[in-house]
Protein backbone atom coordinates (compact mmCIF):
# COMPACT_ATOMS: atom_id res chain seq x y z
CA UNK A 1 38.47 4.51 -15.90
CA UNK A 2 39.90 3.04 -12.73
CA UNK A 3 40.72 -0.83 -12.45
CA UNK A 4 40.01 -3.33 -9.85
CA UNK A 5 41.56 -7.34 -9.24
CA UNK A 6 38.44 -9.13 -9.30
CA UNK A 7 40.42 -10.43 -5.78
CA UNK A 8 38.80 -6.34 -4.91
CA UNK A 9 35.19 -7.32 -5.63
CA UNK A 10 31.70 -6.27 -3.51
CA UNK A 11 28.27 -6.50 -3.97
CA UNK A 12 27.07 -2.98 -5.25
CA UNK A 13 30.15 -2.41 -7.38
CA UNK A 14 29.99 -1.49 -10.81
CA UNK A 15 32.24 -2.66 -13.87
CA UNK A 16 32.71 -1.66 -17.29
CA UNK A 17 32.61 -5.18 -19.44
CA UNK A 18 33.30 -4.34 -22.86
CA UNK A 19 31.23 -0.92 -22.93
CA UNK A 20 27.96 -1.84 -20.78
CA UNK A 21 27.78 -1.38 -16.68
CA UNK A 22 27.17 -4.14 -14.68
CA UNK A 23 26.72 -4.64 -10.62
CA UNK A 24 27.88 -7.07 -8.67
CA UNK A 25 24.95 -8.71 -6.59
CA UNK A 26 26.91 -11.84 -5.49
CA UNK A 27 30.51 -13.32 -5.95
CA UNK A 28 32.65 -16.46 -4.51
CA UNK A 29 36.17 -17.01 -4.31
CA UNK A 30 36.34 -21.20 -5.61
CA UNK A 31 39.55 -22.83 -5.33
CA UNK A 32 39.05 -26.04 -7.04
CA UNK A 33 40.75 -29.39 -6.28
CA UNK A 34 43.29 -28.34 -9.48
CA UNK A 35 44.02 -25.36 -11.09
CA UNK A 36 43.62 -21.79 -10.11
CA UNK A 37 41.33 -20.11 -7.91
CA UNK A 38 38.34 -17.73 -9.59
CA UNK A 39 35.97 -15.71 -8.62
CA UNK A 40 32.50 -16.57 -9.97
CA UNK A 41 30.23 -13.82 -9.94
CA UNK A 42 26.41 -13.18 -10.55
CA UNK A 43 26.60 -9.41 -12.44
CA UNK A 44 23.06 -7.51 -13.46
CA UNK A 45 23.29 -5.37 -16.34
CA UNK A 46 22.11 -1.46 -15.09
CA UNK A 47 20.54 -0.59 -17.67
CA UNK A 48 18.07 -3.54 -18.83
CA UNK A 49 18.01 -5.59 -15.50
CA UNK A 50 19.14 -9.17 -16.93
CA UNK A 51 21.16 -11.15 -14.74
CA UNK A 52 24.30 -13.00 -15.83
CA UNK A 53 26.42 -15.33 -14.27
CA UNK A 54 30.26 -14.74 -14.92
CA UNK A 55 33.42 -16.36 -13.76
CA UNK A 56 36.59 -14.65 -13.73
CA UNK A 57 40.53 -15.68 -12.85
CA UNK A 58 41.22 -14.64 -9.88
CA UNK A 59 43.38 -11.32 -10.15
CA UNK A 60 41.85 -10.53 -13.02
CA UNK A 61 42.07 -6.98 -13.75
CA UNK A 62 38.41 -5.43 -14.34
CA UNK A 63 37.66 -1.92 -15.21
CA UNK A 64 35.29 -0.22 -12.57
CA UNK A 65 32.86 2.58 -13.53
CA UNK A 66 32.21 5.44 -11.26
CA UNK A 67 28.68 6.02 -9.93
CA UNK A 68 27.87 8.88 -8.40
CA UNK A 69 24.58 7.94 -5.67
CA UNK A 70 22.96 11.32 -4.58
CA UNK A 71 19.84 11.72 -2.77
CA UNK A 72 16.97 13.77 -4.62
CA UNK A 73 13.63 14.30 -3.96
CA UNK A 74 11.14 13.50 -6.15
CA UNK A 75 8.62 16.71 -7.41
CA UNK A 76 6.25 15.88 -10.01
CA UNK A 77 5.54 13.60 -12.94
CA UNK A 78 5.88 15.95 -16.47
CA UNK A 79 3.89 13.34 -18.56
CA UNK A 80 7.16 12.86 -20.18
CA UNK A 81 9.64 12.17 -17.72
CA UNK A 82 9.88 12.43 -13.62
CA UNK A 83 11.36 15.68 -12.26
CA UNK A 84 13.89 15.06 -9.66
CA UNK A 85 15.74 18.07 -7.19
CA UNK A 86 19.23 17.55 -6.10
CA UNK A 87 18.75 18.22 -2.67
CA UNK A 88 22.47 19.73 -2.36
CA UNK A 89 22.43 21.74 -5.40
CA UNK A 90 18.69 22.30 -6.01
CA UNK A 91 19.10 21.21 -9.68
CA UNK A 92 16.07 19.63 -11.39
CA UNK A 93 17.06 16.06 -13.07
CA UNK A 94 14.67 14.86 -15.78
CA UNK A 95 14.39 11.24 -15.35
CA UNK A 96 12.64 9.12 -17.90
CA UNK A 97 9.70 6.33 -17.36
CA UNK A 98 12.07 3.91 -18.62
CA UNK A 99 14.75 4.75 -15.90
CA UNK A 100 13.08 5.05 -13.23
CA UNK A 101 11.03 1.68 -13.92
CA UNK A 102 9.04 0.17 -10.90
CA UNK A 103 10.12 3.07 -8.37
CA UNK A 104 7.26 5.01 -9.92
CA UNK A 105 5.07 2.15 -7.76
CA UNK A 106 6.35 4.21 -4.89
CA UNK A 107 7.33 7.62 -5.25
CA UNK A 108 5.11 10.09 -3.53
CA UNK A 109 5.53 14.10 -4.68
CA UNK A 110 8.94 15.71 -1.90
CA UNK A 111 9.96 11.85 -1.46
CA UNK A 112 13.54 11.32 -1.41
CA UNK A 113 15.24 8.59 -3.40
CA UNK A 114 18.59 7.85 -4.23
CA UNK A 115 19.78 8.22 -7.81
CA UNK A 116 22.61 6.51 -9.44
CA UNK A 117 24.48 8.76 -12.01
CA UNK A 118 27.27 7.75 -14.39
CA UNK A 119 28.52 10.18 -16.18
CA UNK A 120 25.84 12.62 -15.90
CA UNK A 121 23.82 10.15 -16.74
CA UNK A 122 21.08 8.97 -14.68
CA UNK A 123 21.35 4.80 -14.36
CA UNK A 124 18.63 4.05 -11.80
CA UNK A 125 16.47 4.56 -8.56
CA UNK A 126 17.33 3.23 -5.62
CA UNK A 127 14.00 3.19 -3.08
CA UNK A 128 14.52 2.57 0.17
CA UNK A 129 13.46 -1.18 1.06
CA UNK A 130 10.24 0.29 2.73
CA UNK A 131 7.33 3.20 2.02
CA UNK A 132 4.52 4.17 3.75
CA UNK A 133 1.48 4.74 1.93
CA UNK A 134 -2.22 5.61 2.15
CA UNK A 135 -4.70 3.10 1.33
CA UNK A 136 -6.90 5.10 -1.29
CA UNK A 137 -9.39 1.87 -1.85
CA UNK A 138 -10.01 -0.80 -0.61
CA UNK A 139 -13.49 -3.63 -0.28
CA UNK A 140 -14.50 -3.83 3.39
CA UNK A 141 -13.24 -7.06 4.76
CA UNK A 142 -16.12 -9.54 6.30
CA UNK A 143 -14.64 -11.12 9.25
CA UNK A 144 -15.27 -15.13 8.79
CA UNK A 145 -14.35 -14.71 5.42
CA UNK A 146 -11.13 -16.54 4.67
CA UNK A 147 -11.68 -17.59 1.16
CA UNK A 148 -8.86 -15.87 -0.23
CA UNK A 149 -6.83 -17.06 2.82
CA UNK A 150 -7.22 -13.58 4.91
CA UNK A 151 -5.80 -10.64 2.58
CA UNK A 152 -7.89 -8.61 -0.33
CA UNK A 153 -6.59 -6.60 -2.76
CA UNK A 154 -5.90 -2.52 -2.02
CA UNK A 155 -5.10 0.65 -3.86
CA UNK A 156 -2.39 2.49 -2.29
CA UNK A 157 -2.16 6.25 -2.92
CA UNK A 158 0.46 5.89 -5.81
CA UNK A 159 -1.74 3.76 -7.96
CA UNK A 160 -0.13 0.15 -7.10
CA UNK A 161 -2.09 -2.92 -5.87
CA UNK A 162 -1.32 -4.74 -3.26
CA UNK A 163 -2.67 -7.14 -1.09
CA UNK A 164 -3.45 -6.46 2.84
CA UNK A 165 -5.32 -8.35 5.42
CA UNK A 166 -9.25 -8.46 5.97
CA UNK A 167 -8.76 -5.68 8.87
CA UNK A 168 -7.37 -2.91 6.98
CA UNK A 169 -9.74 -0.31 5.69
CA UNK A 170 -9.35 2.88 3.20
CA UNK A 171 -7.63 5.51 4.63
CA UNK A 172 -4.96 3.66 6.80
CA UNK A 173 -1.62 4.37 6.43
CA UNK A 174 0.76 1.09 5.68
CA UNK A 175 4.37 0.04 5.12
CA UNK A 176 5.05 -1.49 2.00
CA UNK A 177 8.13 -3.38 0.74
CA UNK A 178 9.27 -1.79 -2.52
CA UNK A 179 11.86 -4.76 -3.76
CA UNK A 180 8.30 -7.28 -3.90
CA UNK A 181 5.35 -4.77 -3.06
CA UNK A 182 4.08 -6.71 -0.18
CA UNK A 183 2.19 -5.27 3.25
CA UNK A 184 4.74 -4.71 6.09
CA UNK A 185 1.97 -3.56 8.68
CA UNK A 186 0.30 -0.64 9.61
CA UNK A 187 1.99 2.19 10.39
C-alpha cells in the first residue's frame, strides 16, 4: 500500500483506515489560535455510503488505496447481477445490484459508465452528472393547471420517476441529473 501526509490530500482520493476504503469529498487545513495545524476532513465509506467527519494532525501519514477507474459499457441486466464490457479489453465484469446501487436509475443497454475497481474488485459506478432519456409515460399536462406548481410526474425509459413540466409529453427525449434525478431540459 502506498502512503500519503494528510498535508497530500484531494477530494476523490481514497484511504485505507484500519481495513475499510474511504474517499475524501471535502478537507480543510485549520490552524488554530494554539497548537498544531490539522486537517479536518469529511471521508464517505465506498462501500456502504455513510459519511464521517474525521480530523487528522497535519502530516499525518495515511495509507492510500489504489483504484483503478475504467470506462465500461453497460450490456444487459442477468437477473442476478449487471454485465459490464471493458471497453479496452472486451472483458465482461459481473457487477452486483448492491454495487451498482442507484446507477441502475440510469443505465441504458451500450451506455458507458465508469467503474471503480480495487483490487479486482468492483467498488462503485460512477454516472456521468447527466443522461438523456426517453419519456416512456407520462399524463398529458392541461395548460392553466398549476396545482402541483407546473411539473407532473414521468416515467423515463429506465423505469425511474421523475418530475417534468406540464409541456413535456411521452416520447420526448430529456436530460436528467443522475446525483438528484431531477429534469435538466429537453434535449
Amino acid at each position: 500500500m502506498a502512503t500519503a501526509s494528510t498535508n497530500d490530500l484531494k477530494n476523490g482520493m481514497v484511504l485505507d483506515l484500519e481495513g475499510q476504503l474511504w474517499t475524501v469529498i471535502w478537507f480543510q487545513h485549520h490552524k488554530p489560535g494554539k497548537g498544531n495545524t490539522v486537517v479536518r476532513s469529511k471521508l464517505k465509506h465506498v462501500l456502504t455510503g455513510k459519511v464521517v467527519d474525521r480530523t487528522f494532525n497535519s502530516d499525518t501519514k495515511v495509507e492510500t488505496a489504489s483504484v483503478d477507474r475504467r470506462e465500461m459499457q453497460y450490456l444487459y441486466h442477468d437477473g442476478e447481477n449487471f454485465v459490464f464490457m471493458d471497453t479496452d479489453t472486451y472483458d465482461q465484469l459481473n457487477i452486483s445490484d448492491e454495487v451498482v446501487g442507484d446507477a441502475k436509475n440510469y443505465l441504458l443497454e451500450n451506455g458507458i459508465a465508469t467503474v471503480a475497481l480495487h483490487e479486482g474488485n468492483p467498488l462503485f459506478i460512477d454516472m456521468p452528472t447527466s443522461v438523456e432519456l426517453e419519456i416512456t409515460y407520462t399524463e398529458p399536462g392541461l395548460q392553466g393547471d398549476r396545482s402541483t406548481g407546473g411539473t407532473k410526474p414521468a416515467t423515463v425509459e429506465t423505469g425511474l420517476q421523475i418530475q417534468v413540466p406540464l409541456f413535456i409529453t411521452t416520447g420526448e427525449r430529456v436530460k436528467v441529473d443522475t446525483r438528484d434525478g431531477s429534469y435538466l431540459g429537453r434535449v
